[in-house]
C-alpha atoms as a PDB file:
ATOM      1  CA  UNK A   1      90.322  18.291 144.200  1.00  0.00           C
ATOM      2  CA  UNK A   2      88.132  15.486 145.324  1.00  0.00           C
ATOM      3  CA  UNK A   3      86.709  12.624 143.608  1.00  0.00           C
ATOM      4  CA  UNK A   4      83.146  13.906 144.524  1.00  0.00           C
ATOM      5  CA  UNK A   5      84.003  17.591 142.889  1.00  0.00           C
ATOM      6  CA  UNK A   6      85.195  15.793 139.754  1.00  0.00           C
ATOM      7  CA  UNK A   7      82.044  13.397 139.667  1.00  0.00           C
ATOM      8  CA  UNK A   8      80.039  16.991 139.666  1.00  0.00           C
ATOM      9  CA  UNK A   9      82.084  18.137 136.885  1.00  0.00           C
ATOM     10  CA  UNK A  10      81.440  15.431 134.956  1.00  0.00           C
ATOM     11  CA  UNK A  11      77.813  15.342 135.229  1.00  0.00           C
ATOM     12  CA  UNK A  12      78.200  19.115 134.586  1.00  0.00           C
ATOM     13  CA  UNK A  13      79.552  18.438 131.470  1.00  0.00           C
ATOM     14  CA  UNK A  14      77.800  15.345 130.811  1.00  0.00           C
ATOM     15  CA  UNK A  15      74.958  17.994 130.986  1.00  0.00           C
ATOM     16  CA  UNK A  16      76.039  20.363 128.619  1.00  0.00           C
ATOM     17  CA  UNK A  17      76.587  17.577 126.017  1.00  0.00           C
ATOM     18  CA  UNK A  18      72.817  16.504 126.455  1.00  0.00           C
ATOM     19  CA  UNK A  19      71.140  20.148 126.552  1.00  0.00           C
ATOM     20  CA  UNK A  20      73.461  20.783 122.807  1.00  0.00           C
ATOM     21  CA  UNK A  21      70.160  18.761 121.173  1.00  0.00           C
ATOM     22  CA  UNK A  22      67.816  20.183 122.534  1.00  0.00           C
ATOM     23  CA  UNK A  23      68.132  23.739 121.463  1.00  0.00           C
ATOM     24  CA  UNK A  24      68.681  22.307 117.783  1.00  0.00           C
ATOM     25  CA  UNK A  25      65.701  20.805 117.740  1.00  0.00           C
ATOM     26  CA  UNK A  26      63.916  24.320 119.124  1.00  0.00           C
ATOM     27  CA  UNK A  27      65.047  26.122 116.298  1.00  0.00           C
ATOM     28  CA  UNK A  28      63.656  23.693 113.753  1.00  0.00           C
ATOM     29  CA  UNK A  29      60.720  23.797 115.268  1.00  0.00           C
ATOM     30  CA  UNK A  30      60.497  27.196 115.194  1.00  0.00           C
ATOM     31  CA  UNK A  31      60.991  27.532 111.784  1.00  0.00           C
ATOM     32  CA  UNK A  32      58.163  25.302 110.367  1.00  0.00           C
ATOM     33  CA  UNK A  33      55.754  27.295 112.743  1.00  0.00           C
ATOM     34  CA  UNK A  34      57.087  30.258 111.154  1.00  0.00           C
ATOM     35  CA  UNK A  35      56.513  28.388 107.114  1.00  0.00           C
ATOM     36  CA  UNK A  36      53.065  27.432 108.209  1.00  0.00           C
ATOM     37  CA  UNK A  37      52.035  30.887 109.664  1.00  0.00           C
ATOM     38  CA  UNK A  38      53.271  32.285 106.838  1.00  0.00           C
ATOM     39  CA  UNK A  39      50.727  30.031 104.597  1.00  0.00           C
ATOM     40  CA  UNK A  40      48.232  30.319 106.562  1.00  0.00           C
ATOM     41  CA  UNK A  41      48.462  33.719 106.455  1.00  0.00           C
ATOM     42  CA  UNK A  42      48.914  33.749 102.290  1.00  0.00           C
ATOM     43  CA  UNK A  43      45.565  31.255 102.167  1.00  0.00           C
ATOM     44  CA  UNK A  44      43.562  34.376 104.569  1.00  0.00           C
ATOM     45  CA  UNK A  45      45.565  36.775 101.922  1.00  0.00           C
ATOM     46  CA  UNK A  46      44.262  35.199  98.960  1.00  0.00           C
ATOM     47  CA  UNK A  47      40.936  34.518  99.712  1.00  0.00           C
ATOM     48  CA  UNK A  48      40.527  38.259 100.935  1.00  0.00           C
ATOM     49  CA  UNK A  49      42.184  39.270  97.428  1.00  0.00           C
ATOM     50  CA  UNK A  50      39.385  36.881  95.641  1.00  0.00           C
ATOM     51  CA  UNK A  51      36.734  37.989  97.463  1.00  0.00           C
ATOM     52  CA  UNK A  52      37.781  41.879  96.673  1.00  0.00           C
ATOM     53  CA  UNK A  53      37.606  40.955  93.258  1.00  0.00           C
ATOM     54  CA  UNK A  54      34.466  39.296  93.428  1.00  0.00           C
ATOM     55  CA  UNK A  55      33.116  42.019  95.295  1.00  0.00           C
ATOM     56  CA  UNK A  56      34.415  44.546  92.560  1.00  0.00           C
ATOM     57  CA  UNK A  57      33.114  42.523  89.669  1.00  0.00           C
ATOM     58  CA  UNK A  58      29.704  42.770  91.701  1.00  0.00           C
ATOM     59  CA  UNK A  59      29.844  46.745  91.766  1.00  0.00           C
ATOM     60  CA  UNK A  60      30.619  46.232  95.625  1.00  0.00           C
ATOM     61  CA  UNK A  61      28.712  43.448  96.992  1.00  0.00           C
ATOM     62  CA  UNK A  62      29.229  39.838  97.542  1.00  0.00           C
ATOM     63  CA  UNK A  63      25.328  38.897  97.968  1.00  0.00           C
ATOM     64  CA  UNK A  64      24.018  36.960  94.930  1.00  0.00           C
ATOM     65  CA  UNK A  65      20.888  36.031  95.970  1.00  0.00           C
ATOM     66  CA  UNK A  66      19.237  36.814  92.294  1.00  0.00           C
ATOM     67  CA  UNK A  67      20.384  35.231  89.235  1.00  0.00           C
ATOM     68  CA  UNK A  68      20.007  37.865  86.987  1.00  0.00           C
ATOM     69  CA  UNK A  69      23.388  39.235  87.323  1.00  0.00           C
ATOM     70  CA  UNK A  70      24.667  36.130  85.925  1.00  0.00           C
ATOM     71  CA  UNK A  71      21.639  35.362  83.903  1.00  0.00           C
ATOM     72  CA  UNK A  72      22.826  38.771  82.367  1.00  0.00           C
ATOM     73  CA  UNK A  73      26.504  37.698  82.046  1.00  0.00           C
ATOM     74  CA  UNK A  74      26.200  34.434  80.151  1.00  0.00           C
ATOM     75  CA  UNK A  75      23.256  35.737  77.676  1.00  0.00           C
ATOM     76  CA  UNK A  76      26.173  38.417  76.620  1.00  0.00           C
ATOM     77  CA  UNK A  77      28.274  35.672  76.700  1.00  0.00           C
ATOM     78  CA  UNK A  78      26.125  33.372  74.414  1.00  0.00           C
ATOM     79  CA  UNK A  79      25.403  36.917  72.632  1.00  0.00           C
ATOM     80  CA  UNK A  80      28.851  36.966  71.704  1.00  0.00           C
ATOM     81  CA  UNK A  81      29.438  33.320  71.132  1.00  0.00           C
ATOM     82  CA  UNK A  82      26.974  33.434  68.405  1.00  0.00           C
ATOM     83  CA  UNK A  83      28.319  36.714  66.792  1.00  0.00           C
ATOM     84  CA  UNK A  84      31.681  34.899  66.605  1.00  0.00           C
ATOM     85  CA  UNK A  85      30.335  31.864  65.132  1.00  0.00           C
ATOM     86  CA  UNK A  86      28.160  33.682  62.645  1.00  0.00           C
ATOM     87  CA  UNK A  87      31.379  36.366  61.716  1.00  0.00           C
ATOM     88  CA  UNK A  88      33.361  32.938  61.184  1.00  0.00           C
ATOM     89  CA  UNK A  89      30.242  31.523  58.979  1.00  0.00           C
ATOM     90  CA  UNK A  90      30.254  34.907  57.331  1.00  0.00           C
ATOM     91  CA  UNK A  91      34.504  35.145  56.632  1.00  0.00           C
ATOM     92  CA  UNK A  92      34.207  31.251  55.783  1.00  0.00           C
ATOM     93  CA  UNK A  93      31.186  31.889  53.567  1.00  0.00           C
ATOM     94  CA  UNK A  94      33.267  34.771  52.232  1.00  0.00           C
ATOM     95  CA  UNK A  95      35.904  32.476  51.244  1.00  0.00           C
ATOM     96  CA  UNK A  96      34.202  30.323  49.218  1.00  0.00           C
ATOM     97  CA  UNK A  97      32.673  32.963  47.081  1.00  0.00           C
ATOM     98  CA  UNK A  98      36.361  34.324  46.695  1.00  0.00           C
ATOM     99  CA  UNK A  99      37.328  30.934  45.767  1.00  0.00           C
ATOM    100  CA  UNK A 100      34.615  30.901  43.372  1.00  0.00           C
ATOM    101  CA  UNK A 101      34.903  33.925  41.998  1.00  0.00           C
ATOM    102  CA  UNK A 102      38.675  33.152  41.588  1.00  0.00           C
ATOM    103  CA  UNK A 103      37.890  30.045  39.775  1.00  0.00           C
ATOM    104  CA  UNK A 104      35.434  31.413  37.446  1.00  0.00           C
ATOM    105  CA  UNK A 105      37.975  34.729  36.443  1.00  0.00           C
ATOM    106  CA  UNK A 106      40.437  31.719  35.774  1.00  0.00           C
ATOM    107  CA  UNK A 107      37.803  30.094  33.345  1.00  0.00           C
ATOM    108  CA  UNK A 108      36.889  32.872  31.224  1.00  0.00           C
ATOM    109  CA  UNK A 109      40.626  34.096  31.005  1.00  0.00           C
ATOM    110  CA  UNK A 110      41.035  30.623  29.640  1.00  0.00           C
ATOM    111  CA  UNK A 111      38.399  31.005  27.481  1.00  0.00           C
ATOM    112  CA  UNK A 112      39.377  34.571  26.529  1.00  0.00           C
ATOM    113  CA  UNK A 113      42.758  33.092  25.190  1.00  0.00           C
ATOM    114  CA  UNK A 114      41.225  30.293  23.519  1.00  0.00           C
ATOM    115  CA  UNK A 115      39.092  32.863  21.710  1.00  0.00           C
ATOM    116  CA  UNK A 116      41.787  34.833  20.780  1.00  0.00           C
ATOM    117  CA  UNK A 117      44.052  32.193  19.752  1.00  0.00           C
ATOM    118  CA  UNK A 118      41.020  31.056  17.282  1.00  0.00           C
ATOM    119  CA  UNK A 119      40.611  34.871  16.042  1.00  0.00           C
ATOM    120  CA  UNK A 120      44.411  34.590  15.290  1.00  0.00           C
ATOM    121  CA  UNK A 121      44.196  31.491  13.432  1.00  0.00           C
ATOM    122  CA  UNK A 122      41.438  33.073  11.542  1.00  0.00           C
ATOM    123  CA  UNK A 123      43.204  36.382  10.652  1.00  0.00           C
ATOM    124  CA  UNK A 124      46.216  34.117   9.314  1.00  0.00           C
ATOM    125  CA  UNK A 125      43.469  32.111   7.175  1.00  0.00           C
ATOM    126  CA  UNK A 126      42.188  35.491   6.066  1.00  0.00           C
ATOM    127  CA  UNK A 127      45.302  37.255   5.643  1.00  0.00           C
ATOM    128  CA  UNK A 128      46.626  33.880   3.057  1.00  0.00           C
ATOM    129  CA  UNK A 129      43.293  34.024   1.504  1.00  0.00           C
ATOM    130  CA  UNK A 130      44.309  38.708   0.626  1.00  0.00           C
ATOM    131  CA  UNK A 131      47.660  37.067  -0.400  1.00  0.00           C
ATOM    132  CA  UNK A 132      46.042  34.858  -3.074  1.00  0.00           C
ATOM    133  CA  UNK A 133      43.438  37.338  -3.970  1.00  0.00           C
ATOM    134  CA  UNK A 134      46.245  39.845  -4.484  1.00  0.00           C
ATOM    135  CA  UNK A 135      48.735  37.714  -6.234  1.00  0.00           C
ATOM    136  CA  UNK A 136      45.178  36.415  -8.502  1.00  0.00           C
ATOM    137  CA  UNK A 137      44.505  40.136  -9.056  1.00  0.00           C
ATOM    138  CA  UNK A 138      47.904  40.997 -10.476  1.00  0.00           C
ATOM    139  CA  UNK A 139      47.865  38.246 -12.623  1.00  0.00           C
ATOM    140  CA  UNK A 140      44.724  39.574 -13.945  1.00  0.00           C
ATOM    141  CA  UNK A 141      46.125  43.159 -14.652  1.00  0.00           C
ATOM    142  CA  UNK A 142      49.516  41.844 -16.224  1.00  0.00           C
ATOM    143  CA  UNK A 143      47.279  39.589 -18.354  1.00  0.00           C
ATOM    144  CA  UNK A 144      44.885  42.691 -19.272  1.00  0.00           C
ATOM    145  CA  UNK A 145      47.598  44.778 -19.636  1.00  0.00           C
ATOM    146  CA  UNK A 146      48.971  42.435 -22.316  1.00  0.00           C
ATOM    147  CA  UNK A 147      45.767  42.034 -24.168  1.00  0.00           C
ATOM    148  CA  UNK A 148      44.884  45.932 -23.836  1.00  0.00           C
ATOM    149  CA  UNK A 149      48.470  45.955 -26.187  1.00  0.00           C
ATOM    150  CA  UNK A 150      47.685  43.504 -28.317  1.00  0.00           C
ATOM    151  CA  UNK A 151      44.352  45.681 -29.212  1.00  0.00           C
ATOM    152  CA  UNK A 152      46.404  48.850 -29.781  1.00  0.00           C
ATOM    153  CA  UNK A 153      48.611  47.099 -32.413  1.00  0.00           C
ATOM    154  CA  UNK A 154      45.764  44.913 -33.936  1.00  0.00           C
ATOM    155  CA  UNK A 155      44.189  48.432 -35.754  1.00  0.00           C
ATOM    156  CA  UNK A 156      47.956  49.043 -37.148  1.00  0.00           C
ATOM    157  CA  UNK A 157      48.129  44.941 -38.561  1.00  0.00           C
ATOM    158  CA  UNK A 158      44.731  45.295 -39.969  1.00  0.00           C
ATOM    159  CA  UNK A 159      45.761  48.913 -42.124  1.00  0.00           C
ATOM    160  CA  UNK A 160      49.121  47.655 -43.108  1.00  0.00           C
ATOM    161  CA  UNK A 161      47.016  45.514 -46.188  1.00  0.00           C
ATOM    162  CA  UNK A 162      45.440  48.820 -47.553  1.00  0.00           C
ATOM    163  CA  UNK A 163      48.686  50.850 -47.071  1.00  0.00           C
ATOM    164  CA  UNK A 164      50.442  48.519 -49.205  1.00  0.00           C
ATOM    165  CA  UNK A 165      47.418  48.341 -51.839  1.00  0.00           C
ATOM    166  CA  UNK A 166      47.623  52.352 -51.341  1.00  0.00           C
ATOM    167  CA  UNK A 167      51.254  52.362 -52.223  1.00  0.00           C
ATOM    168  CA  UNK A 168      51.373  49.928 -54.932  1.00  0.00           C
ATOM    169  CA  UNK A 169      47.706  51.358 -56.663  1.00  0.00           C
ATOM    170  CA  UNK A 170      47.118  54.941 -56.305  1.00  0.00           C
ATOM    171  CA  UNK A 171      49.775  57.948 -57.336  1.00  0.00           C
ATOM    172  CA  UNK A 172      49.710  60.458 -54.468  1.00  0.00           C
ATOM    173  CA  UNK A 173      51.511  63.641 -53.938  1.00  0.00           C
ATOM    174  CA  UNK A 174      54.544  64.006 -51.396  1.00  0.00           C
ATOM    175  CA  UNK A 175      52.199  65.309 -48.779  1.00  0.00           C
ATOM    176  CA  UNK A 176      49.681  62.730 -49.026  1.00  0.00           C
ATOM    177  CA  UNK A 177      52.957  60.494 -49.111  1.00  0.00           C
ATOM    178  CA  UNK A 178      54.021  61.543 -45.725  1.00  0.00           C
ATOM    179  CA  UNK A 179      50.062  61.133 -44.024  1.00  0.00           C
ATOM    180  CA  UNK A 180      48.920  57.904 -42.997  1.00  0.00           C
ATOM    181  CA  UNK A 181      46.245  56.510 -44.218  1.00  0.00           C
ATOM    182  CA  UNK A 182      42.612  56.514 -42.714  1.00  0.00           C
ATOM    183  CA  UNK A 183      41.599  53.543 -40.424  1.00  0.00           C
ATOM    184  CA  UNK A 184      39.252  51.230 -41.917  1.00  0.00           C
ATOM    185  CA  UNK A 185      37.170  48.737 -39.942  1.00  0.00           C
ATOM    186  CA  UNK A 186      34.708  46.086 -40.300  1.00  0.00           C
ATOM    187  CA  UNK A 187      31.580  46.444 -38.767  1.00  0.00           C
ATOM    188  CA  UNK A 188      28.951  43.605 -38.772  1.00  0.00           C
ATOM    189  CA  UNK A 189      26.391  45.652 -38.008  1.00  0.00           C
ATOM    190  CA  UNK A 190      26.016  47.009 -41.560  1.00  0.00           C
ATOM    191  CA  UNK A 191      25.665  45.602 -44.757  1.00  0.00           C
ATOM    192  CA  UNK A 192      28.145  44.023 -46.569  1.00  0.00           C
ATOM    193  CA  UNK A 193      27.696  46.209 -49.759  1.00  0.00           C
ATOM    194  CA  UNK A 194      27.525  49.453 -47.549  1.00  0.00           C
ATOM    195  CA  UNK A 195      30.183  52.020 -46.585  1.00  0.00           C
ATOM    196  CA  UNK A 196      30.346  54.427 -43.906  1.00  0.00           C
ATOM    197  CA  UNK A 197      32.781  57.614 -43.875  1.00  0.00           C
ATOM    198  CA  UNK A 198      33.140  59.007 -40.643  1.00  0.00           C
ATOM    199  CA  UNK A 199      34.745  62.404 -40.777  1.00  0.00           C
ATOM    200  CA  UNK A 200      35.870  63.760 -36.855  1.00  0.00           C
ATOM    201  CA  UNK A 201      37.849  65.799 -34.737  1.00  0.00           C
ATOM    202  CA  UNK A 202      40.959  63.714 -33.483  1.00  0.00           C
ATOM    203  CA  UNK A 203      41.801  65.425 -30.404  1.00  0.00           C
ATOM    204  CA  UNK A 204      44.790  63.439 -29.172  1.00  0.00           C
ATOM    205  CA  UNK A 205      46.100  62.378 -32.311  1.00  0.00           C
ATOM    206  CA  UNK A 206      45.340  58.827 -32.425  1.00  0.00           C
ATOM    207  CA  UNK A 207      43.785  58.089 -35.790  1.00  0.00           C
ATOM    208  CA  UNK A 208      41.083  56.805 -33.937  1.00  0.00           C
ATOM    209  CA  UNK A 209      37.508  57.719 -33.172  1.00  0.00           C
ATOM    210  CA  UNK A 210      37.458  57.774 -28.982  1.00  0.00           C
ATOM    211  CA  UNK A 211      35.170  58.422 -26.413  1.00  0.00           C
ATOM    212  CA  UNK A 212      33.963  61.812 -26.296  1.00  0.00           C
ATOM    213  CA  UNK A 213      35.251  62.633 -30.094  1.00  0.00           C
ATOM    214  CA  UNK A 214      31.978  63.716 -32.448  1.00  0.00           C
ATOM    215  CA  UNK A 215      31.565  63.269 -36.306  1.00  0.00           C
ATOM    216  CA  UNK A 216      32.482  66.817 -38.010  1.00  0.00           C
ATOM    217  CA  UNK A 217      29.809  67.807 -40.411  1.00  0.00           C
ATOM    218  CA  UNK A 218      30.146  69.592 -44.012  1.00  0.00           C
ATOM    219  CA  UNK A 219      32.835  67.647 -44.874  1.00  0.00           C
ATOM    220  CA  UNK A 220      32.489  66.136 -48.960  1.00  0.00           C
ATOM    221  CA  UNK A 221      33.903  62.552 -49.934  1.00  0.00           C
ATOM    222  CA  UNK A 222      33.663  61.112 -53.283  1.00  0.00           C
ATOM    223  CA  UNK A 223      33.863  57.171 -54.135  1.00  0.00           C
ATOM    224  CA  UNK A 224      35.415  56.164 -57.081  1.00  0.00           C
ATOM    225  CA  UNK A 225      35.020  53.257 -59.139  1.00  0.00           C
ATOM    226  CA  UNK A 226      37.056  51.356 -62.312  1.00  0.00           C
ATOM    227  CA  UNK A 227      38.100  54.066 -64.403  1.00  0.00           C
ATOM    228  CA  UNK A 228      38.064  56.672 -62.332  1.00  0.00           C
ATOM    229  CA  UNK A 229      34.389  56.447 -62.935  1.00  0.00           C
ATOM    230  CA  UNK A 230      32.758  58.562 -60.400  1.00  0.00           C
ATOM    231  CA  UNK A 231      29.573  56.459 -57.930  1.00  0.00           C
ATOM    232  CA  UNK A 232      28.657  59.540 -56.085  1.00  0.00           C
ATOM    233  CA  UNK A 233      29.608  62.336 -54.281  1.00  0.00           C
ATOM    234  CA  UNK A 234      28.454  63.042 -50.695  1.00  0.00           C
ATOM    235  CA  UNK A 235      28.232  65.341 -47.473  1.00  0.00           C
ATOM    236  CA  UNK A 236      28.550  64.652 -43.784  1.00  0.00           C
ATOM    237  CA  UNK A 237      25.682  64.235 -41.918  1.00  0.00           C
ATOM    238  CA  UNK A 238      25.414  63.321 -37.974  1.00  0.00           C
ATOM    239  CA  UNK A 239      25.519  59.595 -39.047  1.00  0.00           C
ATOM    240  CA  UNK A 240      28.443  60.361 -41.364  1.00  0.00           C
ATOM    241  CA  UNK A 241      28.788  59.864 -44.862  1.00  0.00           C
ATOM    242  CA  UNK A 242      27.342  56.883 -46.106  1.00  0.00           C
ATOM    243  CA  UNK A 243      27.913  54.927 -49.662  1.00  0.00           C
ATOM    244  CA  UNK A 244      24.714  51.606 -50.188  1.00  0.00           C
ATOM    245  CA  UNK A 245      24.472  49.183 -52.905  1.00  0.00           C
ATOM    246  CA  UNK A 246      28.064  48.945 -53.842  1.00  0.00           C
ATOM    247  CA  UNK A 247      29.029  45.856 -55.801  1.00  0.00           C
ATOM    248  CA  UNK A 248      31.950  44.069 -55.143  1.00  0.00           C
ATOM    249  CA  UNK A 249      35.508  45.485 -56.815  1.00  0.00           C
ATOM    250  CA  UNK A 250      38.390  48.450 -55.425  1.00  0.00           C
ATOM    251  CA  UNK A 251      36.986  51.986 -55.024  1.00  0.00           C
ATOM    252  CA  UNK A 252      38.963  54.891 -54.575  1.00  0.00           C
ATOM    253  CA  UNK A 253      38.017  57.523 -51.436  1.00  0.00           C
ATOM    254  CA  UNK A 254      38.760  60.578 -51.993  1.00  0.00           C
ATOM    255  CA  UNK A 255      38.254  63.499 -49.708  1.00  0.00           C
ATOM    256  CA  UNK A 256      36.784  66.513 -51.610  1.00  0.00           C
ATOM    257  CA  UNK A 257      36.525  69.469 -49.319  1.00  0.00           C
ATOM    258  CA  UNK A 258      37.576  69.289 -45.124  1.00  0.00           C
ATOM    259  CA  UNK A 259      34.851  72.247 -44.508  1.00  0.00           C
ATOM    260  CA  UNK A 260      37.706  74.019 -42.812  1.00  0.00           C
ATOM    261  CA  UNK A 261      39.616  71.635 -41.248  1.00  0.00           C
ATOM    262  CA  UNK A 262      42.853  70.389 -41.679  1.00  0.00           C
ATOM    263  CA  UNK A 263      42.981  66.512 -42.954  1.00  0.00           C
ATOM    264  CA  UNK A 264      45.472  64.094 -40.691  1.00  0.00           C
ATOM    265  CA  UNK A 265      45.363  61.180 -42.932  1.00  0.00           C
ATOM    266  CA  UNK A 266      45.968  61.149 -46.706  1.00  0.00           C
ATOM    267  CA  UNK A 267      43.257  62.009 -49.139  1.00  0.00           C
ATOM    268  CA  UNK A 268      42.870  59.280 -51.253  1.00  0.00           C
ATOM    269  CA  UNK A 269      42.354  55.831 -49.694  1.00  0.00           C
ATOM    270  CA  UNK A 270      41.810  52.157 -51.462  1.00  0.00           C
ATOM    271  CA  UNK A 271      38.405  50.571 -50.370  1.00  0.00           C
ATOM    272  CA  UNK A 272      38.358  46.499 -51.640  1.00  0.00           C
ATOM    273  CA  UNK A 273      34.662  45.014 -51.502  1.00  0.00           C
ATOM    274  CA  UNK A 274      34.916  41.490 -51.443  1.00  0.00           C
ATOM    275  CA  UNK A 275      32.399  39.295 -53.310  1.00  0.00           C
ATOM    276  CA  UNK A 276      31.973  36.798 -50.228  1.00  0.00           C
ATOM    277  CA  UNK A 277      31.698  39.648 -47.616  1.00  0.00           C
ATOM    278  CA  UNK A 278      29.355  39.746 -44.798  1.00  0.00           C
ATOM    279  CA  UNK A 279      30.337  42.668 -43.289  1.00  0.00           C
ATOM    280  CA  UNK A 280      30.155  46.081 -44.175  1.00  0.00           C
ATOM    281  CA  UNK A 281      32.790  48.500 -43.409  1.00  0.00           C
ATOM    282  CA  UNK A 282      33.702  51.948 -41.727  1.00  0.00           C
ATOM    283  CA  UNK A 283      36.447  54.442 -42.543  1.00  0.00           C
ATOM    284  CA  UNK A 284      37.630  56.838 -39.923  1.00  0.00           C
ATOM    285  CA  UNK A 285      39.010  60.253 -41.292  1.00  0.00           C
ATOM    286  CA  UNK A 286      41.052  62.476 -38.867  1.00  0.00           C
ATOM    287  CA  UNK A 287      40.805  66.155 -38.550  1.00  0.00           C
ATOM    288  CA  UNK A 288      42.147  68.800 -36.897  1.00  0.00           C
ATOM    289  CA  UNK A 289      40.558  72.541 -36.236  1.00  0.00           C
ATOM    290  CA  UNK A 290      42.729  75.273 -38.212  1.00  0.00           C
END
């Protein structure tokens, strides 16, 4: 080969090593031509999408030559700007009164216990004050019930004299022996030289004249003075049997006739008449039907 053949193959390859840039450079240049179509053609996209939607939000036209269409869309807009500020007035104003309301229940509750808690302290007053009155009350009773016994024996202390002036002054029989003698009792409403035989039905056995027991008429007493000496001799009437003017001294009682009715107390009895008395006296005689 000659030098001239290898000076054309070396600017044949010198050739090839220049033309290697070249094409690089192409394809990069074809690629941002490709990026910016591709933009351009998303920018022409996009605006035809945002028109569509404008034109669809305008039922199908882009023309907005009037302003009533939006005139229209930001009065509903207002419209319901207002309605949410007056539904947030109305939950806030709802609040409050729930608050309120709240607050108050909590108030009277309190006031509700406080209440009660004074009703209980009152009750507790109360109840001490039933406790007293109770424990006052049975005092009373025990105490009455002691002086209602002292009464029932006090008729018995005031006989026992004249049954030992009976046994020591008059003679009696054995059955007179075995009755006890007839209660005698001052009264200050009669006379002091006065005495009053009440004859009556004793229907529980007591000796003593009680409440709903009545005087038993027909029956005949006779006083006796000194000697044996006879002052008078009388019947039972409603008010009794009744001997006046008696000076003082011992008189024998003696019951005559019992009109029927068995006698419960002995027959005879002792009546003293003091000189200084001021009262007169009463002598209760027992009977019983046949």
């Amino acid at each position: 080969m000659s030098v001239h053949q290898e000076s054309i193959k070396g600017q044949g390859a010198a050739g090839a090593i220049d033309e290697a840039p070249e094409l690089e450079y192409s394809i990069v240049r074809q690629d941002s031509l490709a990026m910016f179509g591709a933009a351009v053609g998303g920018a022409i996209l996009g605006m035809l999408l945002t028109l569509l939607v404008l034109a669809i939000v305008n039922n199908g036209t882009l023309r907005y030559s009037s302003g009533n269409r939006l005139d229209t869309v930001e009065t509903a807009f207002n419209a319901l700007s207002e309605n949410v500020n007056t539904n947030t007035a109305n939950l806030n104003t709802l609040g409050e009164q729930v608050t309120t309301d709240l607050a108050t229940l909590s108030n009277q509750r309190q006031q509700e216990l406080g209440e009660i808690n004074s009703s209980l302290a009152t009750l507790n007053v109360t109840r001490r004050q039933f406790d007293t009155f109770m424990g006052a009350l049975s005092d009373a009773m025990s105490t009455m019930q002691g002086m209602t016994a002292e009464d029932a024996t006090a008729p018995a202390a005031e006989a026992a004299p004249a049954q030992a002036v009976e046994a020591e002054a008059a003679p009696a029989t054995t059955e007179s022996a075995e009755l006890a003698v007839p209660l005698i009792m001052s009264s200050a409403d009669l006379p002091a030289d006065e005495l009053v035989v009440l004859p009556f039905v004793d229907a529980n056995g007591n000796g003593q004249m009680d409440e709903g027991e009545t005087n038993e008429l027909g029956v005949t007493a006779s006083l006796l003075g000194e000697g044996d000496h006879v002052v008078a001799t009388l019947e039972a009437t409603d008010a009794g049997i009744t001997f006046e003017h008696l000076s003082a001294g011992s008189y024998q009682l003696v019951v005559e006739d019992t009109h029927g009715m068995t006698l419960l107390s002995a027959d005879q009895t002792t009546i003293d008449i003091a000189a200084d008395a001021t009262e007169g006296q009463i002598v209760y005689i027992p009977l019983a039907g046949e």
